[in-house]
Protein backbone atom coordinates (compact mmCIF):
# COMPACT_ATOMS: atom_id res chain seq x y z
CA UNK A 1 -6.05 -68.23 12.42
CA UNK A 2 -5.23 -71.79 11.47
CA UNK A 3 -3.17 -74.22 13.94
CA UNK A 4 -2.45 -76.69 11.28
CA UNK A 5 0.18 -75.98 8.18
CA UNK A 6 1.27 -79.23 7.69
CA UNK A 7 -0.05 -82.61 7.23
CA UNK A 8 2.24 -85.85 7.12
CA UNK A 9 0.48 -89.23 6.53
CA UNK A 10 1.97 -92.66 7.33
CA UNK A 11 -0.13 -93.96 4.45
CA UNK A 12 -0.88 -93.27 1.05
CA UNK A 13 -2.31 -89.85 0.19
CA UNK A 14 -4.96 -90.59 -2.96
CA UNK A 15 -5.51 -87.54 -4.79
CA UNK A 16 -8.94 -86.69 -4.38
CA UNK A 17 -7.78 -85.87 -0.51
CA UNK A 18 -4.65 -84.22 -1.13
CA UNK A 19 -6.57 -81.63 -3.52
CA UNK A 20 -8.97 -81.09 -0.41
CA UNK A 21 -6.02 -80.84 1.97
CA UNK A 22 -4.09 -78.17 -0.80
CA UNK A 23 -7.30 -76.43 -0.69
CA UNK A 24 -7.39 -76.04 2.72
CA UNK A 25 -3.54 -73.91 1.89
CA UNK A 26 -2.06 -76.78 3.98
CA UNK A 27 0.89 -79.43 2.97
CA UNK A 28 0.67 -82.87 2.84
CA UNK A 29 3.44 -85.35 2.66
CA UNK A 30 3.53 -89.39 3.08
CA UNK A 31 6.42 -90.32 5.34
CA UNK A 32 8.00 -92.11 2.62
CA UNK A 33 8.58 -88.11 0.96
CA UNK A 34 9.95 -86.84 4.10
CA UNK A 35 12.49 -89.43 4.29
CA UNK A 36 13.50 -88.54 0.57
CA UNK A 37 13.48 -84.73 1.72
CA UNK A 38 15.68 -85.41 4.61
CA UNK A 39 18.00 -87.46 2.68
CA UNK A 40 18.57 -84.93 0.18
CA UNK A 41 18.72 -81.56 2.36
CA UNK A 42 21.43 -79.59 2.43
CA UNK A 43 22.41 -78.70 6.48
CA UNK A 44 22.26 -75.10 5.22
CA UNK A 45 18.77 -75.61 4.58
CA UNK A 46 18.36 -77.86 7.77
CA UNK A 47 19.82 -74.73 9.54
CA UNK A 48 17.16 -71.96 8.47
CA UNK A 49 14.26 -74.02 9.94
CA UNK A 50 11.81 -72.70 12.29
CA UNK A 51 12.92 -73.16 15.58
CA UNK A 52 10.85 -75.07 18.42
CA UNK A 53 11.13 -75.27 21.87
CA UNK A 54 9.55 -77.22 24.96
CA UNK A 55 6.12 -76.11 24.22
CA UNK A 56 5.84 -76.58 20.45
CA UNK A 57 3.55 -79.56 19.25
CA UNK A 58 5.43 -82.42 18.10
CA UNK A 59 2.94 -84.88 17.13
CA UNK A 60 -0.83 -85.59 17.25
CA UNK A 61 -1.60 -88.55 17.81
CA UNK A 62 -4.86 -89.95 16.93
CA UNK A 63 -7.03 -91.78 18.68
CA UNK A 64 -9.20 -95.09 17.65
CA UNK A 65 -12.14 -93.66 19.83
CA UNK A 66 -12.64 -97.27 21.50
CA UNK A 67 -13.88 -95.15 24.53
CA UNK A 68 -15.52 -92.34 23.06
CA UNK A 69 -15.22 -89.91 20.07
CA UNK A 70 -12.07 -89.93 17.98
CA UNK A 71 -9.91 -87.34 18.63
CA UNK A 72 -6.11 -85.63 18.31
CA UNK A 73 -4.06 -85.47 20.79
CA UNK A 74 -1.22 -83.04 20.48
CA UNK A 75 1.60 -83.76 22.20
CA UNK A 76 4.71 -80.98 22.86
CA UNK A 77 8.05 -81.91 22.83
């Protein structure tokens, strides 16, 4: 079972790594291409999104590992 379907990157996505990511049958976008998607969505297609509640993860955030081991931490909404 994977956790993980989507990927979204704040920074440029070279394509050595996005083949990896693809092969792993996951998505990756670059912020910039979610802003383009958003912009041109239609609300119908807004509408027929998965829905999420309290205890869906929102974000992980990653950490520098200053104190330790770098890590994700998801957080819910």
């Amino acid at each position: 079972m994977r956790n993980l379907d989507v990927l979204i990157c704040t920074d440029k996505v070279f394509d050595e790594t996005k083949e990896e990511i693809e092969n792993l049958e996951m998505e990756v976008f670059t912020v910039d291409q979610l802003a383009h998607i958003g912009k041109h969505a239609k609300e119908k297609e807004l509408e027929e999104t998965k829905e999420c509640g309290p205890d869906s993860i929102d974000i992980i955030c990653c950490t520098s590992g200053s104190t330790g081991k770098p890590k994700g931490v998801m957080i819910t909404h």
